[in-house]
N, C-alpha and C. Protein backbone atom coordinates (compact mmCIF):
# COMPACT_ATOMS: atom_id res chain seq x y z
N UNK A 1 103.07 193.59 124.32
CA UNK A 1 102.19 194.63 123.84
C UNK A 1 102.55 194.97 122.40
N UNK A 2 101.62 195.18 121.55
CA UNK A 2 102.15 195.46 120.13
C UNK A 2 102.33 197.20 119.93
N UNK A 3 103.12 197.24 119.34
CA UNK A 3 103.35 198.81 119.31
C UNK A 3 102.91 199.29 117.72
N UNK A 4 101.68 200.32 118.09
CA UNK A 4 101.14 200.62 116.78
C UNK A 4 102.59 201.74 116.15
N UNK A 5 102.27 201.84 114.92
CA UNK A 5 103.28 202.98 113.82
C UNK A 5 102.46 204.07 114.20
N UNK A 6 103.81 204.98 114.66
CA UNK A 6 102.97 206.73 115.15
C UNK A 6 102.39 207.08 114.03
N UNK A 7 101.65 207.56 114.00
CA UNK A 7 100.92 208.65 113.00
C UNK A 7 100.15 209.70 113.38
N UNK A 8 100.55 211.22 112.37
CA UNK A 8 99.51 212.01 112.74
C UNK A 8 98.59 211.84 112.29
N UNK A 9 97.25 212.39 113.04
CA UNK A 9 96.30 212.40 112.70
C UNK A 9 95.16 213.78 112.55
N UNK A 10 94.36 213.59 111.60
CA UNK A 10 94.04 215.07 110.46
C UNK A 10 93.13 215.62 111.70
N UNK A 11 92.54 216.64 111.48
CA UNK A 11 91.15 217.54 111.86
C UNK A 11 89.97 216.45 111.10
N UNK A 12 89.09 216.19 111.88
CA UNK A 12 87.98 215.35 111.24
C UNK A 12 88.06 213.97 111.02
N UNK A 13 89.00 212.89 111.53
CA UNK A 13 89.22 212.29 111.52
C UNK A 13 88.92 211.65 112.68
N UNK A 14 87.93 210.52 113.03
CA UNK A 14 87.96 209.71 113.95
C UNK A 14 88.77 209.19 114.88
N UNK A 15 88.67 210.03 116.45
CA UNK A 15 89.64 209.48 117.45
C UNK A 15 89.84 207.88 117.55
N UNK A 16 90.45 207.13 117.61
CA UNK A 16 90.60 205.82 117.51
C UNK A 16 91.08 205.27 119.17
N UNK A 17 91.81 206.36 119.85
CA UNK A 17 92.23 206.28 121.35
C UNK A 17 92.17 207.16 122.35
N UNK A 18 91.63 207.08 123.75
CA UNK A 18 91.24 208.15 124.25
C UNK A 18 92.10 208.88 124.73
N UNK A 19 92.32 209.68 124.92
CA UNK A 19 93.57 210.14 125.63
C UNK A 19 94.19 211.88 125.59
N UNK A 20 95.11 212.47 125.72
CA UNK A 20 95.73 213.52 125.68
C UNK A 20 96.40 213.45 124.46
N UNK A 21 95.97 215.18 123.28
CA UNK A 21 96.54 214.92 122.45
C UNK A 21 97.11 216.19 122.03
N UNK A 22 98.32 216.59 121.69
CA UNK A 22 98.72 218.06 121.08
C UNK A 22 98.77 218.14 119.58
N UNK A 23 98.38 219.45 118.89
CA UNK A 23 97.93 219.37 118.08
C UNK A 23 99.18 220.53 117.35
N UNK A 24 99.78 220.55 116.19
CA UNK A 24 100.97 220.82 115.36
C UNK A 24 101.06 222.66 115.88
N UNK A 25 100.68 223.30 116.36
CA UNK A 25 100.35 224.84 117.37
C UNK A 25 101.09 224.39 118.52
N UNK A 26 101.28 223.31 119.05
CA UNK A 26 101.08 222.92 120.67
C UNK A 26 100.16 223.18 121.62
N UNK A 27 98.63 223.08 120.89
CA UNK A 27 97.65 223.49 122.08
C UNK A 27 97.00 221.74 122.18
N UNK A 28 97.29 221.93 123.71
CA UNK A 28 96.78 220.14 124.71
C UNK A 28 95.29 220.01 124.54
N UNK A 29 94.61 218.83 124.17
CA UNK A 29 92.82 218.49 124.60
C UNK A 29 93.25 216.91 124.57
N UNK A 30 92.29 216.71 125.27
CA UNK A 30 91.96 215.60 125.90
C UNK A 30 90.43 215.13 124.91
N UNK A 31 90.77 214.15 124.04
CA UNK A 31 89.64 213.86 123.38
C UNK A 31 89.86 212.21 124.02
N UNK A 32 87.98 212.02 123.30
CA UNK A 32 87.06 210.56 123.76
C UNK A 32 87.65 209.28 122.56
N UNK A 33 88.01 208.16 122.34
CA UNK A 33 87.70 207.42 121.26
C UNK A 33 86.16 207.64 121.03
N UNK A 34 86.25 207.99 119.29
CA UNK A 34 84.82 207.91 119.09
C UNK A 34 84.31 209.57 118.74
N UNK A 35 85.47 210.41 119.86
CA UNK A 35 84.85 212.18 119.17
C UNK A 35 85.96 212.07 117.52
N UNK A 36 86.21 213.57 117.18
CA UNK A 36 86.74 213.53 116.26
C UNK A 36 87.48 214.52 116.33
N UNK A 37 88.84 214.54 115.61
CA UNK A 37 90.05 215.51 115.85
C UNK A 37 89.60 216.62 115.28
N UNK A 38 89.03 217.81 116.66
CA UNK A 38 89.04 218.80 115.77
C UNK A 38 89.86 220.01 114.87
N UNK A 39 89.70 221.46 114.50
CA UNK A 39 90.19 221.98 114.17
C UNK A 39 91.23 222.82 115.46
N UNK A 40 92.48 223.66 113.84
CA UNK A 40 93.14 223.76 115.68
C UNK A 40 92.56 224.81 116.58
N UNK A 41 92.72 224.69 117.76
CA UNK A 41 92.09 225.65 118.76
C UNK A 41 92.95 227.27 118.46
N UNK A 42 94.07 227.07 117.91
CA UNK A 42 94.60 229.00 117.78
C UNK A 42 94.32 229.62 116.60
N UNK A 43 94.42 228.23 115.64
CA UNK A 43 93.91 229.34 114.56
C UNK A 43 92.90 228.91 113.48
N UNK A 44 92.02 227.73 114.20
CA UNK A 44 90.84 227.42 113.60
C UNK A 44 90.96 226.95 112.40
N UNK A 45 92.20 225.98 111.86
CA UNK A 45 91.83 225.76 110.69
C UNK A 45 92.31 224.04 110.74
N UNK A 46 92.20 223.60 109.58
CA UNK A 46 92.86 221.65 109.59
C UNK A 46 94.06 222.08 110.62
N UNK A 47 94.89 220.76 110.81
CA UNK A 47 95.85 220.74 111.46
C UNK A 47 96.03 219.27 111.43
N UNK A 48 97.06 218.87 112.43
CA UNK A 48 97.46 217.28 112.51
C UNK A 48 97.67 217.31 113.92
N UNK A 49 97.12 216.03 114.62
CA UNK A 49 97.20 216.06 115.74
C UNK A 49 97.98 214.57 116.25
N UNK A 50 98.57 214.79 117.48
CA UNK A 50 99.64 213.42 117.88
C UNK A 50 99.27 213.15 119.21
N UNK A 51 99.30 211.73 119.94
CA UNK A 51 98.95 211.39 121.06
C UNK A 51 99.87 211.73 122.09
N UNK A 52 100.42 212.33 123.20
CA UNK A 52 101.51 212.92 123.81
C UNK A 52 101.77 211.43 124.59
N UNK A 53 101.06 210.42 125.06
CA UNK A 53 101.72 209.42 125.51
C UNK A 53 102.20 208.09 124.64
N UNK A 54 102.38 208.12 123.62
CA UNK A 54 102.90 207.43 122.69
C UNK A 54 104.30 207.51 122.96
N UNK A 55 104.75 206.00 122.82
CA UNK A 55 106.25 205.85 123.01
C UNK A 55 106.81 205.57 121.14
N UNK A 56 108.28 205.75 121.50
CA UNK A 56 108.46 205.76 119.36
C UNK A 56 109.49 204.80 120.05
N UNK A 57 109.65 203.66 119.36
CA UNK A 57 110.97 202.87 119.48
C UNK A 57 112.28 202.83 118.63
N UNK A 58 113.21 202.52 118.83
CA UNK A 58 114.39 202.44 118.60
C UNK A 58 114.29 201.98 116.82
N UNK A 59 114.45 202.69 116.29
CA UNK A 59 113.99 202.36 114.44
C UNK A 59 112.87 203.22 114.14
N UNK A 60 112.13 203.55 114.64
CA UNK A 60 110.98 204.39 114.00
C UNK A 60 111.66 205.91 113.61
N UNK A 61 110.82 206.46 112.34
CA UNK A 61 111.05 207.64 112.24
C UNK A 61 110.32 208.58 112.85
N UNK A 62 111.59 209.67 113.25
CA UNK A 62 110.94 210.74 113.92
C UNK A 62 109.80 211.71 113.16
N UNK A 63 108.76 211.76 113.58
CA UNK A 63 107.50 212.52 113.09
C UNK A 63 107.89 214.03 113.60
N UNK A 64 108.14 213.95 114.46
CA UNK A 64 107.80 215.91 114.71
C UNK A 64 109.64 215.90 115.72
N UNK A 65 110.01 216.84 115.78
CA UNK A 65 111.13 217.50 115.68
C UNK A 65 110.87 218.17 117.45
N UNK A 66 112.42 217.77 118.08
CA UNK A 66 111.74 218.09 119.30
C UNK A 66 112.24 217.06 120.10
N UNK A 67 112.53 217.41 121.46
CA UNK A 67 113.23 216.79 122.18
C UNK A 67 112.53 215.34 122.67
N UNK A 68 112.96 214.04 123.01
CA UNK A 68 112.68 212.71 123.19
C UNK A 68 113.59 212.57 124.42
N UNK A 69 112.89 211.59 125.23
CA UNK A 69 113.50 210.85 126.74
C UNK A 69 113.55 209.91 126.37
N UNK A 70 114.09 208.48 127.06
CA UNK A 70 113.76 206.81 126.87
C UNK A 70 113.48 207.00 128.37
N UNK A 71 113.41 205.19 128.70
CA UNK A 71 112.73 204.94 130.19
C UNK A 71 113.76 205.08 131.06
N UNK A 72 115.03 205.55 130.87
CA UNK A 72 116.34 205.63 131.94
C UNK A 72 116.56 207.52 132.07
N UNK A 73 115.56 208.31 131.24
CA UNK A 73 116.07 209.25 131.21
C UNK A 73 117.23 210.05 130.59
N UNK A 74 117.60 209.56 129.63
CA UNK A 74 118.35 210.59 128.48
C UNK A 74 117.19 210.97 127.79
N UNK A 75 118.04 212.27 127.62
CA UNK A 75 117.55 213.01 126.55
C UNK A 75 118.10 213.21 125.36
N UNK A 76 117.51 213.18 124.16
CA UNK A 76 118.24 213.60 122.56
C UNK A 76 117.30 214.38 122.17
N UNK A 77 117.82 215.00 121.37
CA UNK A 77 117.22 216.33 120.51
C UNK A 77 117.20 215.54 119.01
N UNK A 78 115.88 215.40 118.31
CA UNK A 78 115.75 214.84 117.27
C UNK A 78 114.89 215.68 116.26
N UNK A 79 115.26 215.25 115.04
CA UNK A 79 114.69 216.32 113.90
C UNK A 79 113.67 215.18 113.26
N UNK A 80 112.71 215.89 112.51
CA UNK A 80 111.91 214.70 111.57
C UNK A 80 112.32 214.17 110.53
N UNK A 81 112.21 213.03 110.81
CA UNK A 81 112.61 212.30 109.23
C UNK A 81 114.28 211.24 110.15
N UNK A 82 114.79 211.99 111.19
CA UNK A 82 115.38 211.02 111.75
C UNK A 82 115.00 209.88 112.01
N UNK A 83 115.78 208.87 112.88
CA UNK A 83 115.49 207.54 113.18
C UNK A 83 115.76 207.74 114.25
N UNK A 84 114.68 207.01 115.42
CA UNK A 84 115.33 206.94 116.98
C UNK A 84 116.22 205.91 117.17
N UNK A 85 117.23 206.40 117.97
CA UNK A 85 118.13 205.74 118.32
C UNK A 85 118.30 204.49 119.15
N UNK A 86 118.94 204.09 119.41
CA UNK A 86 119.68 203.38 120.68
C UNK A 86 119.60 203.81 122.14
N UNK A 87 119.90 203.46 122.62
CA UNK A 87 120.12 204.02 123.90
C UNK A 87 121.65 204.32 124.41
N UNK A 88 121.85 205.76 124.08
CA UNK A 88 123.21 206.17 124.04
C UNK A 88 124.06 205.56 125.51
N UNK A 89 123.25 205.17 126.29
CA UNK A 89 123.89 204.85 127.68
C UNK A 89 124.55 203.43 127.62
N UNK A 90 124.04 202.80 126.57
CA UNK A 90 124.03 200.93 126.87
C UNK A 90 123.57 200.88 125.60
N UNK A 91 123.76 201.19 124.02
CA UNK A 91 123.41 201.23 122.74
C UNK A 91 122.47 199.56 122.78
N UNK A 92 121.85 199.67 123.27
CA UNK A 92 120.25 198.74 123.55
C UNK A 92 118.91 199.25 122.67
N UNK A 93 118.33 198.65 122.23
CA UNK A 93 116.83 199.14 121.53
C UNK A 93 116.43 199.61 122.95
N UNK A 94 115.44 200.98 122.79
CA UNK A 94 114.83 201.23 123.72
C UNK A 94 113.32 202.01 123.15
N UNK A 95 112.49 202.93 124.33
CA UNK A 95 111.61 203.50 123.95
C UNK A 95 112.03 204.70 124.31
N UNK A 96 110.78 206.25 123.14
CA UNK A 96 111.22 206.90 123.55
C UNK A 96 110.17 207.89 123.50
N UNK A 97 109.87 208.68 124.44
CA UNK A 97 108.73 210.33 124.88
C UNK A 97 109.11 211.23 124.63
N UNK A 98 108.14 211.83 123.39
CA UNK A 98 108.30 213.11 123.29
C UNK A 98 108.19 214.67 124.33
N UNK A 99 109.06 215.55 125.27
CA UNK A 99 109.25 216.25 126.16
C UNK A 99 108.23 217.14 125.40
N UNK A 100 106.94 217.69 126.13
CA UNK A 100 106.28 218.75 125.57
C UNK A 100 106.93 219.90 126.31
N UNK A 101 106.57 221.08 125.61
CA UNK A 101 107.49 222.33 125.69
C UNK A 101 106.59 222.67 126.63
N UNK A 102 105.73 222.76 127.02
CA UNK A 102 104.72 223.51 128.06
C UNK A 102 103.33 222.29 128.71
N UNK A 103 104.58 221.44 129.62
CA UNK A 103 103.94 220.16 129.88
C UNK A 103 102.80 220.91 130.87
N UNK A 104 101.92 220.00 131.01
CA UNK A 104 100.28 220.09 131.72
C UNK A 104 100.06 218.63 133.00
N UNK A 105 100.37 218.27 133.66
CA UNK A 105 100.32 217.35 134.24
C UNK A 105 99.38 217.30 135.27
């Protein structure tokens, strides 16, 4: 599977994937590929929005600040502008999920 480079993405900007997305507030929507990122829902203005099931791998920089899992279940607390790590268990490349603060499942 190729793993796209995270990026946020603006208010008005063409969804490119469908899916669950939180937006820099932490308020959850579920947009279509094809709608468009809107404004934020608390305080109505631009914003940047991120896909919540996006994995970041082992070398990528951290975009938003905020706790990360891999697929074995550690957790690290990472700041932006970091680099994800290893896998502190078995220092292995791994993947890694951002923990939302007020998950919706």
């Amino acid at each position: 599977m190729m793993h796209e480079n995270e990026e946020l993405h603006q208010s008005g900007q063409e969804v490119s994937e469908s899916g669950k997305y939180v937006c820099a507030a932490g308020e959850l929507t579920e947009l279509q590929k094809g709608d468009h990122f809107p404004d934020c829902p608390e305080s109505h203005g631009v914003t940047s929005w991120r896909h919540v099931d996006h994995e970041h791998l082992t070398g990528d920089k951290v975009e938003e600040t905020g706790s990360y899992v891999n697929e074995v279940g550690t957790q690290v607390n990472l700041k932006e502008g970091d680099i994800f790590p290893e896998s502190p268990k078995n220092n292995k490349p791994t993947a890694w999920r951002h923990i939302e603060n007020n998950q919706s499942s």
